[in-house]
N, C-alpha and C. Protein backbone atom coordinates (compact mmCIF):
# COMPACT_ATOMS: atom_id res chain seq x y z
N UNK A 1 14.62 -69.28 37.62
CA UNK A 1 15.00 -67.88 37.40
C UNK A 1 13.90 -67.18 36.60
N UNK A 2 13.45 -66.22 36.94
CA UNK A 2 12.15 -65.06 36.37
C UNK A 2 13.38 -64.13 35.35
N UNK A 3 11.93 -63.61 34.24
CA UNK A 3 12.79 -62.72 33.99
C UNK A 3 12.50 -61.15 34.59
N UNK A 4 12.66 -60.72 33.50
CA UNK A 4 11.98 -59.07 33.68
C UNK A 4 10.47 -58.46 33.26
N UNK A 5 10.43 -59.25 32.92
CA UNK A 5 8.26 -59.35 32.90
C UNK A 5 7.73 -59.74 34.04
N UNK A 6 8.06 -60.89 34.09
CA UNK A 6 7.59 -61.75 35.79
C UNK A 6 8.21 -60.96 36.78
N UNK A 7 9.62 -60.21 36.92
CA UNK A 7 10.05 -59.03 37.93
C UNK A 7 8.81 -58.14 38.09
N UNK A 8 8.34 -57.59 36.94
CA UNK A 8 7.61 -56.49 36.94
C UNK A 8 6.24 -56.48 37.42
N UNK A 9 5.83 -57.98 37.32
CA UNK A 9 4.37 -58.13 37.98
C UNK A 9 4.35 -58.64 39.24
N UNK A 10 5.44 -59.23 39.75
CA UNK A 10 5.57 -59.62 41.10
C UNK A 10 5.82 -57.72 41.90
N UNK A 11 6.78 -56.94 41.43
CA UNK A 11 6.65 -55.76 42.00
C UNK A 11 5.27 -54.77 42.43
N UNK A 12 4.76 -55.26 40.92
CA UNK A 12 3.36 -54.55 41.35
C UNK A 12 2.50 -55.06 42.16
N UNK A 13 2.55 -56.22 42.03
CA UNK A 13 1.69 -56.92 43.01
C UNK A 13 1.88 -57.13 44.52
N UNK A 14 1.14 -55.72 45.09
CA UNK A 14 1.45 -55.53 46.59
C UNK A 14 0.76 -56.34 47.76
N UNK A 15 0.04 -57.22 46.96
CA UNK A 15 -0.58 -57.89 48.27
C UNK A 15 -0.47 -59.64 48.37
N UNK A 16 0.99 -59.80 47.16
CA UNK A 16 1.43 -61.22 46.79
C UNK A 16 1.87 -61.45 48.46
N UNK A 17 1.18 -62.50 48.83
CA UNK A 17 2.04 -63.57 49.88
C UNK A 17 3.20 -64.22 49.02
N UNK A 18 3.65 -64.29 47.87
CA UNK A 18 4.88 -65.00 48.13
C UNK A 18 6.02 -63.96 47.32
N UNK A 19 5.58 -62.67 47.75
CA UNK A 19 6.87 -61.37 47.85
C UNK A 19 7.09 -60.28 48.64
N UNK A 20 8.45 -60.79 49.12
CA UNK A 20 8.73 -59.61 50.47
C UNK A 20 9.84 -58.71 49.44
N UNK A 21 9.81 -57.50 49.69
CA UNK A 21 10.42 -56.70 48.70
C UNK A 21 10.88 -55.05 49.73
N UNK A 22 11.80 -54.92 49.17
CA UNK A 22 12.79 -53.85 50.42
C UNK A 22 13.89 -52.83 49.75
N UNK A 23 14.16 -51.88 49.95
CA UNK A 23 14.97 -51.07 49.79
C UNK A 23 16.04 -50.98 50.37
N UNK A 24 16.65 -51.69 51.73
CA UNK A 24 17.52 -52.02 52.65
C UNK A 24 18.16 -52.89 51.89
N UNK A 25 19.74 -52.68 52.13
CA UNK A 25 20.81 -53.68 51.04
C UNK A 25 21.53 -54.17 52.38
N UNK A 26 21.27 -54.17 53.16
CA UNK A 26 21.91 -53.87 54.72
C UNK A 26 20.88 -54.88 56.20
N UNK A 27 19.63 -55.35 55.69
CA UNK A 27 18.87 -55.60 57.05
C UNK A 27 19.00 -57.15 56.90
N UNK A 28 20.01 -57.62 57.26
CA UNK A 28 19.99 -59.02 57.48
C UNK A 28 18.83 -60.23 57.56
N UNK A 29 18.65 -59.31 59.44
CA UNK A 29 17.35 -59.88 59.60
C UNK A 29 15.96 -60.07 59.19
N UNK A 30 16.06 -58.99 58.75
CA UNK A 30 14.59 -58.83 57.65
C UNK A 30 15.24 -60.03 56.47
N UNK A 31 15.75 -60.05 55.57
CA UNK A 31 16.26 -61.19 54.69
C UNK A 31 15.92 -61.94 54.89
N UNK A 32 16.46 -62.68 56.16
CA UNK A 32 16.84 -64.09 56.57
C UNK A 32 15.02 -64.48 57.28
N UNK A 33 14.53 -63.70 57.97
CA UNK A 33 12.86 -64.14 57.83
C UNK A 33 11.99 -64.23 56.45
N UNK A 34 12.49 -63.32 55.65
CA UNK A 34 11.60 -63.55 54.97
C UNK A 34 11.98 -64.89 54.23
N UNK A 35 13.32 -65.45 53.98
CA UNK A 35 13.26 -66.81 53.35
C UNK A 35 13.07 -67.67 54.17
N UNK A 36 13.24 -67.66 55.24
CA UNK A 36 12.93 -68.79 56.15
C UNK A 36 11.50 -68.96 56.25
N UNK A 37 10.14 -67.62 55.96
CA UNK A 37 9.21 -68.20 55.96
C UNK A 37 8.82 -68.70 54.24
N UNK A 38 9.56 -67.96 53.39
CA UNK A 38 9.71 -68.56 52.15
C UNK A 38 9.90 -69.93 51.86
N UNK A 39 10.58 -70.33 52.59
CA UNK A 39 10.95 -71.73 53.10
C UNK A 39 9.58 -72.85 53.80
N UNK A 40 9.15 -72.24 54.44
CA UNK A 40 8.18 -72.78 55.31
C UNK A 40 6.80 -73.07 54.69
N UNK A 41 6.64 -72.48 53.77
CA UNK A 41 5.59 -72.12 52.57
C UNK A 41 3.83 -72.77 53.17
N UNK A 42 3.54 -71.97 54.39
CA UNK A 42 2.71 -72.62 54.97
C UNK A 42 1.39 -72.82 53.99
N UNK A 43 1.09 -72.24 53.26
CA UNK A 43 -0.07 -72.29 52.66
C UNK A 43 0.09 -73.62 51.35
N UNK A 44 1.03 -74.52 51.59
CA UNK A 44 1.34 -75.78 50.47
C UNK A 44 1.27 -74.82 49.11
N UNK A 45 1.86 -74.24 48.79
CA UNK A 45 1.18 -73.36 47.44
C UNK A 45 2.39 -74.77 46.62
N UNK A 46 3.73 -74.25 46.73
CA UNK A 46 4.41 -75.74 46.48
C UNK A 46 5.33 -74.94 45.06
N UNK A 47 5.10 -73.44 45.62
CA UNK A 47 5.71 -72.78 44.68
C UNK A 47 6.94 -71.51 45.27
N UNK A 48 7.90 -70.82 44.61
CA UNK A 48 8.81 -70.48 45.14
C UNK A 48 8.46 -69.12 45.76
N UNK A 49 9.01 -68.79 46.60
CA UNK A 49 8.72 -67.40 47.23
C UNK A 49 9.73 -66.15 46.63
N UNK A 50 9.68 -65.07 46.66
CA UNK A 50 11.07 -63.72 46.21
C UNK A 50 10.98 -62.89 47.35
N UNK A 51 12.10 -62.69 47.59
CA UNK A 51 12.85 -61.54 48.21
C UNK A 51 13.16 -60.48 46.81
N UNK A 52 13.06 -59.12 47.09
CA UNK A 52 13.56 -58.49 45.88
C UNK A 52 14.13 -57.28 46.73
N UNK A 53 14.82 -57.18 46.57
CA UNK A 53 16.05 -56.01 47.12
C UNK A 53 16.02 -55.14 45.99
N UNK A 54 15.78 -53.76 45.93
CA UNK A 54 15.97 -52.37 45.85
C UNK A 54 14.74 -51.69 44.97
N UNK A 55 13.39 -52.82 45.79
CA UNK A 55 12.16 -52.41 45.71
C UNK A 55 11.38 -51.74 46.97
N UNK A 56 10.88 -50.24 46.39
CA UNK A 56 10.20 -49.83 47.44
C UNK A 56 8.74 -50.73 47.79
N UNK A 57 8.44 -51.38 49.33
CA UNK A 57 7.77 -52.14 49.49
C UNK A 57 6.25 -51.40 49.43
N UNK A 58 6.62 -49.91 49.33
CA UNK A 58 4.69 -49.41 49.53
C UNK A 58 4.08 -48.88 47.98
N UNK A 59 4.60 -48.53 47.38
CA UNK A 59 4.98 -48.48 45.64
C UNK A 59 5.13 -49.68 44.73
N UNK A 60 6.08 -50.40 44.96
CA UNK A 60 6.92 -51.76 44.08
C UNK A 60 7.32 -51.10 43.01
N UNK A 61 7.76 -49.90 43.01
CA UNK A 61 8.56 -49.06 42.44
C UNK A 61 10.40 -49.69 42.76
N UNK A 62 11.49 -49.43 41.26
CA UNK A 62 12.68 -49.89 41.82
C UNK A 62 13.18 -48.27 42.21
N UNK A 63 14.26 -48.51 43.16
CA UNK A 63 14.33 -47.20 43.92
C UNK A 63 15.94 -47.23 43.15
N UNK A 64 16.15 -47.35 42.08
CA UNK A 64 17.35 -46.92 41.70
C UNK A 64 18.87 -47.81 42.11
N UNK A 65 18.98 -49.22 42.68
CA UNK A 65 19.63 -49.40 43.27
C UNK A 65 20.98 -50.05 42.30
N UNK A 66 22.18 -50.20 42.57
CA UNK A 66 23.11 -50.75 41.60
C UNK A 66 23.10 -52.17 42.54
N UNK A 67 23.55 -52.76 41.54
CA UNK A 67 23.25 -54.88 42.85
C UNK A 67 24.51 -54.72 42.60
N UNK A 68 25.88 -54.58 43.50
CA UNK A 68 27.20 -55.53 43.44
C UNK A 68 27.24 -57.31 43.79
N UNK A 69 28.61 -57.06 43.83
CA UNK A 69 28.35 -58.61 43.44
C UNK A 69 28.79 -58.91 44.93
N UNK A 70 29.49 -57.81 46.15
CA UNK A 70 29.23 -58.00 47.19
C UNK A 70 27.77 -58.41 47.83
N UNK A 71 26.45 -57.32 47.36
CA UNK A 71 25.32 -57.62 47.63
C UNK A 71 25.10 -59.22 47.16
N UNK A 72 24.72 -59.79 46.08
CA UNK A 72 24.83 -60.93 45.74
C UNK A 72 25.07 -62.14 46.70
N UNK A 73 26.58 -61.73 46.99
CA UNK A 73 26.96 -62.88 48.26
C UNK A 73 26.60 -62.61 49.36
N UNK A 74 26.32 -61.72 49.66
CA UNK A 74 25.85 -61.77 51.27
C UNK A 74 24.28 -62.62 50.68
N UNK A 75 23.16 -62.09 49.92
CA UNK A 75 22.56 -62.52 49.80
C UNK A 75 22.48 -64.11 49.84
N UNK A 76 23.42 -64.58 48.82
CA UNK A 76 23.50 -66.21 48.75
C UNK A 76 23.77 -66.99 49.97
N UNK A 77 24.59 -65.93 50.72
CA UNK A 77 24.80 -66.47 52.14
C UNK A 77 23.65 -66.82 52.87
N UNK A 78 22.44 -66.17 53.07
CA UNK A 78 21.74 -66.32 53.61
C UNK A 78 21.37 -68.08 53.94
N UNK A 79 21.45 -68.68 52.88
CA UNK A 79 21.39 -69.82 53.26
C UNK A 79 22.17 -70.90 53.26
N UNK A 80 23.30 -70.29 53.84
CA UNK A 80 24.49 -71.41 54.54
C UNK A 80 24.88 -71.10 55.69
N UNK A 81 24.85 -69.59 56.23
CA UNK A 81 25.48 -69.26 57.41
C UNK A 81 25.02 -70.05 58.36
N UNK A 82 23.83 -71.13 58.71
CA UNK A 82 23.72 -71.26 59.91
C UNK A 82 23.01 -71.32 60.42
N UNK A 83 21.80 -69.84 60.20
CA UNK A 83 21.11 -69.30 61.06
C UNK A 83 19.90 -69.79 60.47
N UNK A 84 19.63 -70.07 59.63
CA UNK A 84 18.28 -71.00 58.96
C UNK A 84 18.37 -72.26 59.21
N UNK A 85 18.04 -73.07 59.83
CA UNK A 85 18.02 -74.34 59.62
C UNK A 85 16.59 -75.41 59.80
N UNK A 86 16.12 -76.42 59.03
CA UNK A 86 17.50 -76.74 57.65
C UNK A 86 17.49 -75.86 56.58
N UNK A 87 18.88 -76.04 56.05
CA UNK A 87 18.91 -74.73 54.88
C UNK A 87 18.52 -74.46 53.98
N UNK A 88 17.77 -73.39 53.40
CA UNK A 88 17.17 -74.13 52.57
C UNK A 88 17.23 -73.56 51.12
N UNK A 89 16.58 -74.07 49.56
CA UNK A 89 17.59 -74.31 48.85
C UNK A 89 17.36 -72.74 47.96
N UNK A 90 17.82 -71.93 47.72
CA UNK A 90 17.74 -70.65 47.01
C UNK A 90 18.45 -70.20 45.91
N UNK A 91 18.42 -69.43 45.27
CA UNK A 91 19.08 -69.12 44.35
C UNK A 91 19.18 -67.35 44.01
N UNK A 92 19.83 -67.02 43.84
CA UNK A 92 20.24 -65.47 43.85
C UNK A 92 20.93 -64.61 42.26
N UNK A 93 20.60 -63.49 42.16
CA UNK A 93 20.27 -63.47 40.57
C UNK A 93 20.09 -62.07 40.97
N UNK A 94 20.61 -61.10 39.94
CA UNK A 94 19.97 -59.46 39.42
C UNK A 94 19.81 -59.40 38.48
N UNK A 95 18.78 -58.44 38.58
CA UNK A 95 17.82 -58.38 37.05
C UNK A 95 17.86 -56.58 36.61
N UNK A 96 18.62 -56.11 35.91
CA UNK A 96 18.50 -54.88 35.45
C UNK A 96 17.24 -54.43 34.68
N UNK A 97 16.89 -53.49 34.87
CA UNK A 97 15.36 -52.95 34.19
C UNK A 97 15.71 -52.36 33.08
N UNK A 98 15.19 -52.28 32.20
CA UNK A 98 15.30 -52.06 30.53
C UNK A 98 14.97 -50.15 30.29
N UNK A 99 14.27 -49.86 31.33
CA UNK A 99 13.70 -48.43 31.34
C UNK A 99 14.60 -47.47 32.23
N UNK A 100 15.84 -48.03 32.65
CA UNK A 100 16.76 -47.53 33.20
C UNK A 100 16.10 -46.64 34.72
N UNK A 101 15.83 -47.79 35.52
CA UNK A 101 15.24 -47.30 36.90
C UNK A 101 15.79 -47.71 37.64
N UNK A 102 16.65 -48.56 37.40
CA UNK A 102 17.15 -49.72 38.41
C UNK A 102 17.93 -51.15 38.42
N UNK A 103 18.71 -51.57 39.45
CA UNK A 103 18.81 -53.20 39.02
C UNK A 103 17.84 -53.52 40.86
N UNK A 104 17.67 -54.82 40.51
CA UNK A 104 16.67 -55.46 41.64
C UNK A 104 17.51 -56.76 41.60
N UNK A 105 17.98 -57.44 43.33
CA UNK A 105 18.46 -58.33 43.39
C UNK A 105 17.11 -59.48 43.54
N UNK A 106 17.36 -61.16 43.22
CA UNK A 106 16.55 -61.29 43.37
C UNK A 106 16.89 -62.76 44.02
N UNK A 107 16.15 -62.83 45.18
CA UNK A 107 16.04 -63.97 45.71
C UNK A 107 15.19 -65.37 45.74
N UNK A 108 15.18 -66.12 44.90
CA UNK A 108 14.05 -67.05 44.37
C UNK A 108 14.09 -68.42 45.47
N UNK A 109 13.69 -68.41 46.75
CA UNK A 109 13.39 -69.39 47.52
C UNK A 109 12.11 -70.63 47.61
N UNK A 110 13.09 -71.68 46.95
CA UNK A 110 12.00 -72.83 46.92
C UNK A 110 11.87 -73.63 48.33
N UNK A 111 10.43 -74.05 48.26
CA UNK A 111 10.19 -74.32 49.45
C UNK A 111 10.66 -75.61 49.99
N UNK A 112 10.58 -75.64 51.30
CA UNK A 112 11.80 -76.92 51.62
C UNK A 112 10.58 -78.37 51.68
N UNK A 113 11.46 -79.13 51.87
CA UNK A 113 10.83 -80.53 52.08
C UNK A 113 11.07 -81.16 53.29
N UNK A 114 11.47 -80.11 54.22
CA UNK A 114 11.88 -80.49 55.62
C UNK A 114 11.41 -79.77 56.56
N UNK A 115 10.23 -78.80 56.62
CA UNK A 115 9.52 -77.89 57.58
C UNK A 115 9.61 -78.88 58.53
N UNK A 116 9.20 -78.01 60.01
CA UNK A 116 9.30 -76.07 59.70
C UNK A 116 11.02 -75.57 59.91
N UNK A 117 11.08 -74.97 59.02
CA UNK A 117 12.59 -74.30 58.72
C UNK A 117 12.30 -72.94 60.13
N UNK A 118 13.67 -72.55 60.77
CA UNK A 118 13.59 -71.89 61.90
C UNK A 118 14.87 -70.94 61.52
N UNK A 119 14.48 -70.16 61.82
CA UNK A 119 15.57 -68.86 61.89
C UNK A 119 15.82 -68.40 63.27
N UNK A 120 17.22 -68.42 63.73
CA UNK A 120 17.55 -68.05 64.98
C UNK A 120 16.70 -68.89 66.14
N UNK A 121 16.41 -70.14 65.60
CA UNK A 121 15.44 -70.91 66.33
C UNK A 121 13.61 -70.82 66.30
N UNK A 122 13.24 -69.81 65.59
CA UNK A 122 11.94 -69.56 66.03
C UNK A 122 11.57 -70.26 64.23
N UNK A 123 9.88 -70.14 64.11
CA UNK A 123 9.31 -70.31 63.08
C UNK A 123 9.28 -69.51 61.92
N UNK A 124 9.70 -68.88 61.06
CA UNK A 124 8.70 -67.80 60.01
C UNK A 124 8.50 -68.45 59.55
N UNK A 125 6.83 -67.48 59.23
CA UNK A 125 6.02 -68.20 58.09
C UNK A 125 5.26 -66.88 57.63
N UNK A 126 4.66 -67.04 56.59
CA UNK A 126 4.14 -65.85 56.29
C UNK A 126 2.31 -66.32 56.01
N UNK A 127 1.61 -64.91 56.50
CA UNK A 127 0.12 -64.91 56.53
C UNK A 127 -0.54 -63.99 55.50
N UNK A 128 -0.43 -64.27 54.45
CA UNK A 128 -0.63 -63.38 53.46
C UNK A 128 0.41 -62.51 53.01
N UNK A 129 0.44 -61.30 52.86
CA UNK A 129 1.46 -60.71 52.82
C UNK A 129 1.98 -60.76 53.57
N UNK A 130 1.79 -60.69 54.76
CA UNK A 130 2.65 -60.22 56.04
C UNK A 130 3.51 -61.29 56.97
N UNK A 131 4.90 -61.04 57.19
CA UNK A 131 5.33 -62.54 58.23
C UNK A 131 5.10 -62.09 59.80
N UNK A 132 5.30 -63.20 59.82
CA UNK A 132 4.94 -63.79 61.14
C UNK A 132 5.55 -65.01 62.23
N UNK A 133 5.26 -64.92 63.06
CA UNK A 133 5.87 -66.31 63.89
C UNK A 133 4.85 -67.07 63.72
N UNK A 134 5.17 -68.58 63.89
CA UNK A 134 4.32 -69.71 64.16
C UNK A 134 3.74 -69.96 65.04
N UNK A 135 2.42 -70.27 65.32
CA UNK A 135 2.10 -70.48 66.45
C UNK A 135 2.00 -71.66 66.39
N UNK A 136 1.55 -72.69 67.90
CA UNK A 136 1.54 -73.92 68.09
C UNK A 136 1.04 -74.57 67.16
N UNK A 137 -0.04 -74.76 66.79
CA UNK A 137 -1.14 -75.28 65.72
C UNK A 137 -0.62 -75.40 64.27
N UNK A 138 0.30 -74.05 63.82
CA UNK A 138 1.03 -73.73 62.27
C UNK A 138 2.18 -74.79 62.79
N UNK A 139 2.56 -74.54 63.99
CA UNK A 139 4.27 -75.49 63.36
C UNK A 139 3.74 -76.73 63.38
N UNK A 140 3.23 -77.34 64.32
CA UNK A 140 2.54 -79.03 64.07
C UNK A 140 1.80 -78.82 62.84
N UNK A 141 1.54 -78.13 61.93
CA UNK A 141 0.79 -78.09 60.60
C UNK A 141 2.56 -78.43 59.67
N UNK A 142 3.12 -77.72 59.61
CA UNK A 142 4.23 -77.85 58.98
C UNK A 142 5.06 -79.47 59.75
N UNK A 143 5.44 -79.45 60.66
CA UNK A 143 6.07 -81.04 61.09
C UNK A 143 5.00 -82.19 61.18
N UNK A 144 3.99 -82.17 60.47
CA UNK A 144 2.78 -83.18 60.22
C UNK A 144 3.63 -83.48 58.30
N UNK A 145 3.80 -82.11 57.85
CA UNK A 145 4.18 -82.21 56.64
C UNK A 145 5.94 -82.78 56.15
N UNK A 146 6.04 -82.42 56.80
CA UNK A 146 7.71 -83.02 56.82
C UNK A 146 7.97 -84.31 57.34
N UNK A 147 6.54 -85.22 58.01
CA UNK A 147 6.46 -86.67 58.31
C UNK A 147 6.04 -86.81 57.73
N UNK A 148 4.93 -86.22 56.37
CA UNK A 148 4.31 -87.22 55.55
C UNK A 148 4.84 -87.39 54.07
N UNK A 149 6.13 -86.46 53.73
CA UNK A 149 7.40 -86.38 52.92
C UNK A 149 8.39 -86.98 53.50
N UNK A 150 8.29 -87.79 54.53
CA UNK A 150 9.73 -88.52 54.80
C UNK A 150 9.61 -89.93 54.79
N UNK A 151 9.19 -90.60 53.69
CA UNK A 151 8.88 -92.14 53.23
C UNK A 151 10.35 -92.81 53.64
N UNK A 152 9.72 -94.00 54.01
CA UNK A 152 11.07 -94.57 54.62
C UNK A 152 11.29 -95.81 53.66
N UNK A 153 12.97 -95.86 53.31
CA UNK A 153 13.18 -96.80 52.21
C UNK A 153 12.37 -97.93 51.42
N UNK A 154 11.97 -98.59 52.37
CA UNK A 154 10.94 -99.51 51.49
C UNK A 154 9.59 -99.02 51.09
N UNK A 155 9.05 -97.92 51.55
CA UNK A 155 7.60 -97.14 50.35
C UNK A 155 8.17 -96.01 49.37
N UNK A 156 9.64 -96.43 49.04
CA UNK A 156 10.16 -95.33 48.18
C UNK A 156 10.35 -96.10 46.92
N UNK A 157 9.65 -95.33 45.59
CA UNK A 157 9.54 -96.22 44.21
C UNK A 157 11.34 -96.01 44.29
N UNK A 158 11.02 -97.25 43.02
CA UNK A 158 12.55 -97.11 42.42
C UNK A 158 12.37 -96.86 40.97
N UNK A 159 12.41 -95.38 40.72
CA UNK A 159 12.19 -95.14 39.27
C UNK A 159 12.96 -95.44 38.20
N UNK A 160 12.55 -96.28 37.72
CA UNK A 160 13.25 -97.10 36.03
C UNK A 160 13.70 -98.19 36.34
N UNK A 161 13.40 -98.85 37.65
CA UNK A 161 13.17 -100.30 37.66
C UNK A 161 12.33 -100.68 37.03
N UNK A 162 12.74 -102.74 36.53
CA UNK A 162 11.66 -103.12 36.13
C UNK A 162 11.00 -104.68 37.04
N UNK A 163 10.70 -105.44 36.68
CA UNK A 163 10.57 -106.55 37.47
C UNK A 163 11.85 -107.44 37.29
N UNK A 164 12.63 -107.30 35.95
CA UNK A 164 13.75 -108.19 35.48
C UNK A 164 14.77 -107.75 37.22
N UNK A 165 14.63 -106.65 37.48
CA UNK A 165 15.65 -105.93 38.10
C UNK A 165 15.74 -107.46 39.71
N UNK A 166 14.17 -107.41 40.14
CA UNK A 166 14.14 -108.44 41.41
C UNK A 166 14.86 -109.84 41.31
N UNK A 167 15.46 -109.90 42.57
CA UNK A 167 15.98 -111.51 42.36
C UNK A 167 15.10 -112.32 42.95
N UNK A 168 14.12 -113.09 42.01
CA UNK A 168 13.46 -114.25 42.34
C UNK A 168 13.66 -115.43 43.16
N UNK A 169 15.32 -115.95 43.06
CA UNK A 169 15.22 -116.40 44.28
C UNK A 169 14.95 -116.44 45.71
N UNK A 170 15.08 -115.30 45.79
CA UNK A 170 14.61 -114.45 47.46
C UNK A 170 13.35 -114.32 47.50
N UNK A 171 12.71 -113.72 46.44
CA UNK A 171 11.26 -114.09 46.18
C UNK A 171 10.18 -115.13 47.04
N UNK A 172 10.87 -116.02 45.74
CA UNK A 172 10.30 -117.47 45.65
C UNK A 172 10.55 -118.43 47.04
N UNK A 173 11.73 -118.42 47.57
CA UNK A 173 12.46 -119.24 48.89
C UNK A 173 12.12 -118.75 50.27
N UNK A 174 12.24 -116.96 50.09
CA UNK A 174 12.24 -116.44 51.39
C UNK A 174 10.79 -115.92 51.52
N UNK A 175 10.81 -114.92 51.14
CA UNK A 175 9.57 -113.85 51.07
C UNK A 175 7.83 -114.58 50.80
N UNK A 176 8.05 -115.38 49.84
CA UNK A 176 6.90 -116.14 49.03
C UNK A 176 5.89 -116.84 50.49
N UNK A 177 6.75 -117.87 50.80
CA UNK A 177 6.50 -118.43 51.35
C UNK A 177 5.91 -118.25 53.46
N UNK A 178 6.30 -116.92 53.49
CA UNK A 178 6.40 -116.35 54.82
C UNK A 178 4.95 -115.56 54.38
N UNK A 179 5.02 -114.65 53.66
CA UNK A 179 3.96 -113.54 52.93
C UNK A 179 2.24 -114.08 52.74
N UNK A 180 2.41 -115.62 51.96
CA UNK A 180 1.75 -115.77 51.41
C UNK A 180 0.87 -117.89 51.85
N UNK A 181 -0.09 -117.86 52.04
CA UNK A 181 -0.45 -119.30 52.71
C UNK A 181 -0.24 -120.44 51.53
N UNK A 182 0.42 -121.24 51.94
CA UNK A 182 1.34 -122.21 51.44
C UNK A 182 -0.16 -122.66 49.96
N UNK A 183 -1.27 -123.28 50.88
CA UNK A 183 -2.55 -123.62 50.08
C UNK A 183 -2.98 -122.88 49.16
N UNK A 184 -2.60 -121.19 48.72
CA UNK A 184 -3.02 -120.28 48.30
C UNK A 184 -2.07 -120.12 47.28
N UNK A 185 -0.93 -120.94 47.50
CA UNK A 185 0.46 -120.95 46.32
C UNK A 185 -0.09 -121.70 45.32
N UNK A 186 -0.08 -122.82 46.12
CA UNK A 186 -0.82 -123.99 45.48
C UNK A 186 -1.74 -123.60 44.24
N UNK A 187 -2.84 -123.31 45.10
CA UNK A 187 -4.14 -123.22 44.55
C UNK A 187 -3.95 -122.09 42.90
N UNK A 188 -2.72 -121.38 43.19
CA UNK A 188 -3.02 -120.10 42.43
C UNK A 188 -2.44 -120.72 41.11
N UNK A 189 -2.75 -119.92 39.86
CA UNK A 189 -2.82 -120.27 38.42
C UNK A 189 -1.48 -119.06 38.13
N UNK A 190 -1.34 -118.19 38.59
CA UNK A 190 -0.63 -117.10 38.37
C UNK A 190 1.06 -117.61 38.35
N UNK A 191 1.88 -117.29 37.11
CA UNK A 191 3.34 -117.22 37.37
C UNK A 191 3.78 -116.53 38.40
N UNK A 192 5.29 -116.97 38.88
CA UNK A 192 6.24 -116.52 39.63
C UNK A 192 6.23 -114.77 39.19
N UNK A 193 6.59 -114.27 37.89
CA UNK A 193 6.65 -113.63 38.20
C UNK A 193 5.18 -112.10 37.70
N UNK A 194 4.03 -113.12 37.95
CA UNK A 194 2.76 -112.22 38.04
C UNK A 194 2.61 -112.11 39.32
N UNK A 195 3.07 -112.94 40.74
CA UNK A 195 3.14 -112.90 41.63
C UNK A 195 3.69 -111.44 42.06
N UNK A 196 5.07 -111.42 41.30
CA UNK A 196 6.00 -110.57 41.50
C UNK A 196 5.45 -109.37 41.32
N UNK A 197 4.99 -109.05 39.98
CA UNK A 197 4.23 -107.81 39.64
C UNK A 197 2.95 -106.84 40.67
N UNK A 198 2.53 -108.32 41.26
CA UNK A 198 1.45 -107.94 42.06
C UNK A 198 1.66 -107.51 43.30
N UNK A 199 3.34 -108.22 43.50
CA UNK A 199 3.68 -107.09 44.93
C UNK A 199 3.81 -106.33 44.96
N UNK A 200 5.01 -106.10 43.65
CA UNK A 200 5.27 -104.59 43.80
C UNK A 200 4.41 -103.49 43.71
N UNK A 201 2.73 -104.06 42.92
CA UNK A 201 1.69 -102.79 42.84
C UNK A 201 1.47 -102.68 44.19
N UNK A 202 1.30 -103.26 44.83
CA UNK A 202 0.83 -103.36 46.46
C UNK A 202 2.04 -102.46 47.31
C-alpha cells in the first residue's frame, strides 16, 4: 500500500510504464487490461503496477472524484470475476488528498508468477506507457518465464530444514548405494552424514 506522497509522484509521472490512470469510474474494460498487463509485467521489473481511478491521464491532475465503496468492489472484483486468468493477486485502497482535490482509487497489482495472464483470452502487456497485445515472440517471452518459476518438488529448498530433519536410513540402504560406486564408499574418509550435507548442496 503507497501513501499520499508516492500517489503524488506516480500521478505526475506521465510517462511511468507501471501507471495507467483514468477518470472513468465506469470502463471495465480499460481496468481489467490494464491489470492484466500489470500482471504480465513484461519488462521483469518484478515490481507492482497502479491503476488510479479519478486521475486525469493527460495532466495526472485528480479530477475531483468521491471513491464509494461501491467503486472499491467493483474494482476488487476485477480479479475474481473470471475474465483474467490466472488471477491475479491485487489489492484495492483510496487515498484522499490532503489539499482537498480529490479521493483517487487505487489499484496496486503485483505481478504474477504464472504469465502470461490473459484477459478475455488475449495477452496484455504494456510497452512503456502504453498497452498493448502480445505478440508471438512477447508471449513465449512470458511462458519461457512461468517454466522457469515452476520448480518441480524435488529442486524446491525446504526452508528451515536441517540435515537432523533426513532419515539416514534411506540414505545409507537405498539412495547411497544406487547414487554412488560401491569402491568410492569405501575408499571415502567422509561421515554418513558429510555425505549427507554434500547432497543436499548439490
Amino acid at each position: 500500500m503507497i501513501d499520499e506522497v508516492r500517489l503524488l509522484e506516480l500521478m505526475a509521472d506521465l510517462e511511468s510504464a507501471s501507471v495507467e490512470r483514468t477518470k472513468s469510474v465506469s470502463d471495465i474494460a480499460k481496468f481489467s487490461e490494464a491489470v492484466c498487463a500489470f500482471a504480465n509485467d513484461l519488462v521483469n521489473s518484478k515490481s507492482p503496477g497502479f491503476l488510479l481511478v479519478g486521475v486525469d491521464d493527460k495532466s495526472g491532475r485528480a479530477c475531483g472524484l468521491k471513491v464509494t465503496d461501491q467503486l472499491l468492489q467493483i474494482l476488487a472484483g476485477l480479479g475474481t470475476d473470471g475474465n483474467i486468468l490466472p488471477a491475479p493477486a491485487i489489492t484495492t485502497y483510496k487515498i484522499a488528498l490532503t489539499d482537498g482535490s480529490g479521493e483517487v482509487a487505487v489499484v496496486e497489482v503485483k505481478p504474477s508468477d504464472l504469465p502470461p495472464v490473459r484477459y478475455k483470452g488475449l495477452v496484455r502487456i504494456r510497452r512503456g506507457p502504453r498497452k498493448g497485445i502480445a505478440n508471438e515472440s512477447e508471449e513465449r517471452l512470458l511462458a519461457e518465464r512461468r517454466v522457469a518459476g515452476a520448480l518441480t518438488f524435488d529442486a524446491t529448498p525446504c526452508a528451515g530444514s536441517t540435515i537432523a530433519d533426513l532419515a539416514l536410513d534411506l540414505f545409507t540402504v537405498t539412495y547411497r548405494p544406487i547414487a554412488i560406486d560401491a569402491e568410492v564408499i569405501l575408499g571415502s574418509s567422509l561421515e554418513v552424514s558429510q555425505h549427507e550435507h554434500n547432497s543436499v548442496l548439490q
